[in-house]
Protein backbone atom coordinates (compact mmCIF):
# COMPACT_ATOMS: atom_id res chain seq x y z
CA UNK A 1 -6.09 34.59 40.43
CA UNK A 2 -8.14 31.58 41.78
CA UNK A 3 -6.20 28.24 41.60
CA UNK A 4 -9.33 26.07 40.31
CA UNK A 5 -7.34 22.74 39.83
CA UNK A 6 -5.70 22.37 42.94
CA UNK A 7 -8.46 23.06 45.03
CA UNK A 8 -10.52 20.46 42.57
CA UNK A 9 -7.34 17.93 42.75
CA UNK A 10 -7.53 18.44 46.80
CA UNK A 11 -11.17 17.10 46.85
CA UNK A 12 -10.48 14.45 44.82
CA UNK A 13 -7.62 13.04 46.23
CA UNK A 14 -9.02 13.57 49.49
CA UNK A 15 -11.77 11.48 48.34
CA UNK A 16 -9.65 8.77 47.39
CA UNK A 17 -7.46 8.44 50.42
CA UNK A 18 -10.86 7.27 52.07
CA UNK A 19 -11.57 5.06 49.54
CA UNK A 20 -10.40 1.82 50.25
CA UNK A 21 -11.86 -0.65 48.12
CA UNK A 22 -9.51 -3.32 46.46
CA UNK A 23 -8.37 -2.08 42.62
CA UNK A 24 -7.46 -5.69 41.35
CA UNK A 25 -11.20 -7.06 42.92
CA UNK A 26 -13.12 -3.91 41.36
CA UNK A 27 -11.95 -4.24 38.00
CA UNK A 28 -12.25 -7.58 38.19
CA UNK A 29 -16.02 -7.23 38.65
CA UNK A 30 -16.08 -4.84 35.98
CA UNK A 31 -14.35 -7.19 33.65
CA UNK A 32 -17.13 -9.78 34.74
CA UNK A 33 -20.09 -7.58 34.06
CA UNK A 34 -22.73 -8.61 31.40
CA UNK A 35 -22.53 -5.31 29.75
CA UNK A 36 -21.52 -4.19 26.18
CA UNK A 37 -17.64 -3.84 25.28
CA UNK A 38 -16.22 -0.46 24.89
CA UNK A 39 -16.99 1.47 21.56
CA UNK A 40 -13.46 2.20 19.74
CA UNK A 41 -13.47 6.25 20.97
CA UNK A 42 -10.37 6.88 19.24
CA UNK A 43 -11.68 5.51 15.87
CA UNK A 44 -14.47 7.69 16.00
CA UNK A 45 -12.92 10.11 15.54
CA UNK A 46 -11.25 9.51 12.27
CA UNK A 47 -13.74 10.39 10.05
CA UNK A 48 -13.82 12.40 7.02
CA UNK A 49 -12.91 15.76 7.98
CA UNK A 50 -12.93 17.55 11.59
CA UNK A 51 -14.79 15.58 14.05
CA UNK A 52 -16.19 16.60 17.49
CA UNK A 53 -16.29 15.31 20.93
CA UNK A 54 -19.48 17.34 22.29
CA UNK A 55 -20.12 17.70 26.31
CA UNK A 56 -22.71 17.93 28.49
CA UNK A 57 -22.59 19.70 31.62
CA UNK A 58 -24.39 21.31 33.79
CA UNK A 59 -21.93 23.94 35.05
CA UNK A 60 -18.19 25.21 35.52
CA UNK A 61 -16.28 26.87 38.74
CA UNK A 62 -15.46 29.75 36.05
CA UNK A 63 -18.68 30.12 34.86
CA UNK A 64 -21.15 29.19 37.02
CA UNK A 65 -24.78 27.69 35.89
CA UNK A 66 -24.34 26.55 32.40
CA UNK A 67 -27.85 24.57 32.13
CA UNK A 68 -28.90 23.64 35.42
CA UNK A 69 -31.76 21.82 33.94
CA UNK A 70 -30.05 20.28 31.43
CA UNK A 71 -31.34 16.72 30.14
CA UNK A 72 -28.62 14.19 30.06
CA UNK A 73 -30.66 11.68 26.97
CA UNK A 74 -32.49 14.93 25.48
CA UNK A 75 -28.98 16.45 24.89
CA UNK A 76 -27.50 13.15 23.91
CA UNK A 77 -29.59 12.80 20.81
CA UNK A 78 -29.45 16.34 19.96
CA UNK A 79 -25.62 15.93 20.02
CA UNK A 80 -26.00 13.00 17.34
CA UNK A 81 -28.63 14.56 15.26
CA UNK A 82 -25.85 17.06 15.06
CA UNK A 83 -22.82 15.06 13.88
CA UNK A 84 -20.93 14.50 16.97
CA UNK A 85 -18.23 11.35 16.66
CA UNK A 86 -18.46 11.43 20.53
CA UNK A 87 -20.07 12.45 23.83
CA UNK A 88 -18.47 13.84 26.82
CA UNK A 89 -20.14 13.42 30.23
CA UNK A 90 -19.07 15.40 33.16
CA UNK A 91 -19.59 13.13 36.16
CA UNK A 92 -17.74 15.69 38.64
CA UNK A 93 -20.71 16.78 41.42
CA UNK A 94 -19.08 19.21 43.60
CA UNK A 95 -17.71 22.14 40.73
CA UNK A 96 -19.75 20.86 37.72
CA UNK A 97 -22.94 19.33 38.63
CA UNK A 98 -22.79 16.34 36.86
CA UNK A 99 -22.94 12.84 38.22
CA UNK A 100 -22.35 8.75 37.25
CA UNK A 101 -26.01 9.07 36.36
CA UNK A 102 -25.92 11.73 33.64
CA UNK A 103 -23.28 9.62 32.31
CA UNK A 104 -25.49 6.67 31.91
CA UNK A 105 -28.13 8.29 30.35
CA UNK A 106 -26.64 9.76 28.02
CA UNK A 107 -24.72 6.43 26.96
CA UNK A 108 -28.00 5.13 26.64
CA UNK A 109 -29.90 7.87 24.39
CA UNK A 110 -27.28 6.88 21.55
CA UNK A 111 -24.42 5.27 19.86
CA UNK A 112 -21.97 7.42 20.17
CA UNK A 113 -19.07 6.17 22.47
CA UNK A 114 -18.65 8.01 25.94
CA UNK A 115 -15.57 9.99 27.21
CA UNK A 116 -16.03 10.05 31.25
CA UNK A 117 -14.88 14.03 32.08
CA UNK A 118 -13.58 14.22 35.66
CA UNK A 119 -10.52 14.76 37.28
CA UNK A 120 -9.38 11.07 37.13
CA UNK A 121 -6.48 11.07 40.41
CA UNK A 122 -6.64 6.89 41.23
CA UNK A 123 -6.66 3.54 39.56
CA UNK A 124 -10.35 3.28 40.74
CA UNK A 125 -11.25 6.05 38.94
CA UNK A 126 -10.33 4.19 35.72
CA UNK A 127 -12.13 0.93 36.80
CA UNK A 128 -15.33 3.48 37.99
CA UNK A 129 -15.51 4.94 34.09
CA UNK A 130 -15.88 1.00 33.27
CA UNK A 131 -18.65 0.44 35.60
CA UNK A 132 -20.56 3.26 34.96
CA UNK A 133 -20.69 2.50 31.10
CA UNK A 134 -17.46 4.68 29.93
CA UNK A 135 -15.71 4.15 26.88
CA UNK A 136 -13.02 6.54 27.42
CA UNK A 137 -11.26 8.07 30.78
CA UNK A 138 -9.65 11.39 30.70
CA UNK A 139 -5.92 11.81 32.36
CA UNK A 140 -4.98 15.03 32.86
CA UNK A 141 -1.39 15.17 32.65
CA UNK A 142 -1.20 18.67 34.63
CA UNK A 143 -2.76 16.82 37.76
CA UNK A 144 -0.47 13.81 37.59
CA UNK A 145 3.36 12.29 38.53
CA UNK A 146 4.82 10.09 35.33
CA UNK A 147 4.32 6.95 37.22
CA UNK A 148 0.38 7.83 38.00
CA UNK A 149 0.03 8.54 34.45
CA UNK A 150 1.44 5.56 33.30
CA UNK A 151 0.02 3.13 35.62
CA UNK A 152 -3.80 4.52 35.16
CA UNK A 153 -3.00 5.05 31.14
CA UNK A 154 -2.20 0.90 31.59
CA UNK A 155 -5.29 0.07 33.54
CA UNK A 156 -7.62 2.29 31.24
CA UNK A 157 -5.81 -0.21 28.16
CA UNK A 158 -6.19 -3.37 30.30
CA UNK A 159 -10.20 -2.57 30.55
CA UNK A 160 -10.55 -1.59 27.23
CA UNK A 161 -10.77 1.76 27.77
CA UNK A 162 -9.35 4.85 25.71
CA UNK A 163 -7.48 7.35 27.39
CA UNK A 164 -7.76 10.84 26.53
CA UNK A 165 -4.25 12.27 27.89
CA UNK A 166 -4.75 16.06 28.35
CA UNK A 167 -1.88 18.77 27.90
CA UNK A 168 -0.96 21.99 28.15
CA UNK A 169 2.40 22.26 26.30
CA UNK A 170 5.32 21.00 24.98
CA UNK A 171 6.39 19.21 27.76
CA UNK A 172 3.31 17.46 29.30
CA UNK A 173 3.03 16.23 25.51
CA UNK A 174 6.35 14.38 25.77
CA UNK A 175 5.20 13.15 29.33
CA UNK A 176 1.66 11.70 27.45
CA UNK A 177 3.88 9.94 24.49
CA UNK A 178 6.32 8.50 27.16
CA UNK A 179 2.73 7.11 28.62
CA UNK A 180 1.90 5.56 25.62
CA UNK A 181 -0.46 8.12 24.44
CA UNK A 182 -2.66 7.35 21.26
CA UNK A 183 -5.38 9.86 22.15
CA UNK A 184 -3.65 13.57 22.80
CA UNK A 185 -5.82 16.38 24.08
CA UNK A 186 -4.81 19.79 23.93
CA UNK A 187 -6.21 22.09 26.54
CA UNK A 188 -6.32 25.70 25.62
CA UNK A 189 -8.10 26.55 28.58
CA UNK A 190 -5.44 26.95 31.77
CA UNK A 191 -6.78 24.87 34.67
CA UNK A 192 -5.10 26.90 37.56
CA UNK A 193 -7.04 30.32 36.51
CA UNK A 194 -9.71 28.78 33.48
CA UNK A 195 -8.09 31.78 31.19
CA UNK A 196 -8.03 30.46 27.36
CA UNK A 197 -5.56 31.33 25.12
CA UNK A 198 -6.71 30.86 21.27
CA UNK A 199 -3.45 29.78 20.02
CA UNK A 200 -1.95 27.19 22.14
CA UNK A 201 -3.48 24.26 20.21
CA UNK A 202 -2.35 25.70 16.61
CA UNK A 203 0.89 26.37 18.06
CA UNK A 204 1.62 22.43 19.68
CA UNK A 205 -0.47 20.97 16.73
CA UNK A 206 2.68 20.16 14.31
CA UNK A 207 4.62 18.28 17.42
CA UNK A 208 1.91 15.70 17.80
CA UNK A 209 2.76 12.68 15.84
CA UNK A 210 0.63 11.86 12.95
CA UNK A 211 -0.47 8.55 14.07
CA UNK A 212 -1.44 10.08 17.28
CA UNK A 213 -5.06 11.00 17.41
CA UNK A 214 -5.29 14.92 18.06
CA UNK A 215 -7.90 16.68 19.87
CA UNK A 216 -8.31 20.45 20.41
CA UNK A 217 -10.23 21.70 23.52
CA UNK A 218 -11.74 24.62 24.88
CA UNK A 219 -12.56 27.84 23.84
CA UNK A 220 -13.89 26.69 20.58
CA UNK A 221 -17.20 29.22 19.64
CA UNK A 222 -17.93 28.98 16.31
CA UNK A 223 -17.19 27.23 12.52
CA UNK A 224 -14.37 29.61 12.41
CA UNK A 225 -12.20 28.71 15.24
CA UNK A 226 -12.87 25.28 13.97
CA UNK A 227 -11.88 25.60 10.96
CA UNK A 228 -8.63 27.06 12.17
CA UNK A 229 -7.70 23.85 14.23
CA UNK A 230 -8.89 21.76 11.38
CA UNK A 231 -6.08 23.54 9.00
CA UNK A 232 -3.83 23.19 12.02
CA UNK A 233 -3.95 19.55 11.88
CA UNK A 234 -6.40 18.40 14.67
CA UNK A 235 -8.87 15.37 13.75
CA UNK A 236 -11.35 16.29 16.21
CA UNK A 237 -12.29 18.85 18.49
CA UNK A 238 -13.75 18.95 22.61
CA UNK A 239 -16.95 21.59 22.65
CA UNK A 240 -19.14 21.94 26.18
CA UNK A 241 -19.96 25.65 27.01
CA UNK A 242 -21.10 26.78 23.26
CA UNK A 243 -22.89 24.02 22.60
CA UNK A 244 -24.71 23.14 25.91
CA UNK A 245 -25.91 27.75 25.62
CA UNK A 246 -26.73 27.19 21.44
CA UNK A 247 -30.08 27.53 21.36
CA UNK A 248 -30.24 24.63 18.51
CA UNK A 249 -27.86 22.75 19.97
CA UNK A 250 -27.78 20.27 16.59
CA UNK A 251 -27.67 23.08 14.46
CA UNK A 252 -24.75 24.75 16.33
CA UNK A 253 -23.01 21.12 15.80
CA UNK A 254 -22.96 21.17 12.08
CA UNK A 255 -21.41 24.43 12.04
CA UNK A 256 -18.10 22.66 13.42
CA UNK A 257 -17.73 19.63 12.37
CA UNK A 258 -17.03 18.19 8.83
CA UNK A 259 -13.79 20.99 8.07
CA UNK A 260 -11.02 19.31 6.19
CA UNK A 261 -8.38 18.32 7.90
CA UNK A 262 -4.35 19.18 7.03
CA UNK A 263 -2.02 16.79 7.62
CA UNK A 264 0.36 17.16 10.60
């Protein structure tokens, strides 16, 4: 089986070896830029029933050409003619397609706040999500040590920033809550082969605290399996492949969102 995260944590962190700009100096500048404060991500998505983060992206290792074509602002406004709390950018160029740029305009077509979807593996990838207009950075806790984790969960805080803190069980939940976690994504897709399993988010749902904001990802088709997570407890959930292929992308929204949500 193909081992799509560490070949897409090598590039990264190859990347940033080379990088060797000044953390404290960058987000300093970002701190100093005339540009809008972060939208509250997290309080988006505590609406009345099951709310949705919706992505754009252009492709996936796994599954190749998504929407090639695809129209960053066009998809933007679809997304929040549809009922999406959030947006989800991929800015990742090499695997997904996307780019700081898709991410901009698609921050720009709307209101909704922004999660910036990349494989986050510095400090200056927090500050980066800042710059480019990001209200939220995504930590994958799979493709991080406790102290990186910690440290880039601090500086995402320190900028304003929500942090989206990404698991895959029981115990990279306990390593996001020892972060400081208020924003807990549970990814039922596995990032080493991109197989999804349907029921690992109804089956971690009850050991995310209450007041911790609970996100289901992946694999999510249809008003059914969202319904499912919404009874498990989740308040909102991630959707890129299903919606970016609906042909009525807004219409293919409503069918998720708006399920009542059980208590956890």
């Amino acid at each position: 089986m193909p081992s799509y995260l560490a070949d897409i944590l090598a590039t990264h962190r190859a990347e940033a070896r080379g990088d060797g700009r000044d953390v404290d100096a960058l987000a300093a500048r970002a701190a100093s830029l005339q540009q809008r404060p972060p939208r509250d991500f997290a309080a988006a998505l505590r609406g009345e029933g099951l709310s949705c983060i919706a992505e754009i992206k252009r492709r996936s290792p796994s599954k190749g050409d998504l929407d090639p074509e695809l129209q960053p602002d066009l998809v933007a406004k679809d997304y929040a003619v549809g009922g999406a709390s959030c947006l989800s950018v991929l800015t990742d160029a090499q695997y997904f397609g996307g780019s700081p740029e898709d991410l901009r305009t698609a921050g720009a077509a709307c209101d909704l706040p922004v999660l910036r979807k990349d494989f986050t593996v510095s400090e200056l990838d927090v500050v980066e999500a800042r710059l480019m207009g990001a209200d939220a950075v995504l930590l994958i806790a799979a493709a991080l040590s406790d102290e990186e984790l910690g440290r880039f969960h601090a500086r995402a805080v320190a900028l304003g920033l929500a942090a989206l803190v990404e698991v895959h069980d029981e115990a990279e939940l306990e390593r996001a809550l020892e972060a400081g976690a208020r924003l807990v994504g549970v990814n039922q897709r596995d990032l080493r082969t991109f197989a999804v399993d349907q029921d690992r988010a109804e089956s971690m749902a009850a050991r995310i605290p209450a007041d911790v904001v609970a996100v289901a990802e992946s694999g999510i088709r249809d008003g059914g399996d969202a319904r499912r997570l919404a009874d498990a407890g989740y308040d909102a959930i991630l959707v890129g492949e299903t919606l970016v292929r609906a042909g009525d992308r807004a219409a293919a929204l409503r069918a998720l969102v708006g399920h009542p949500v059980a208590a956890r």
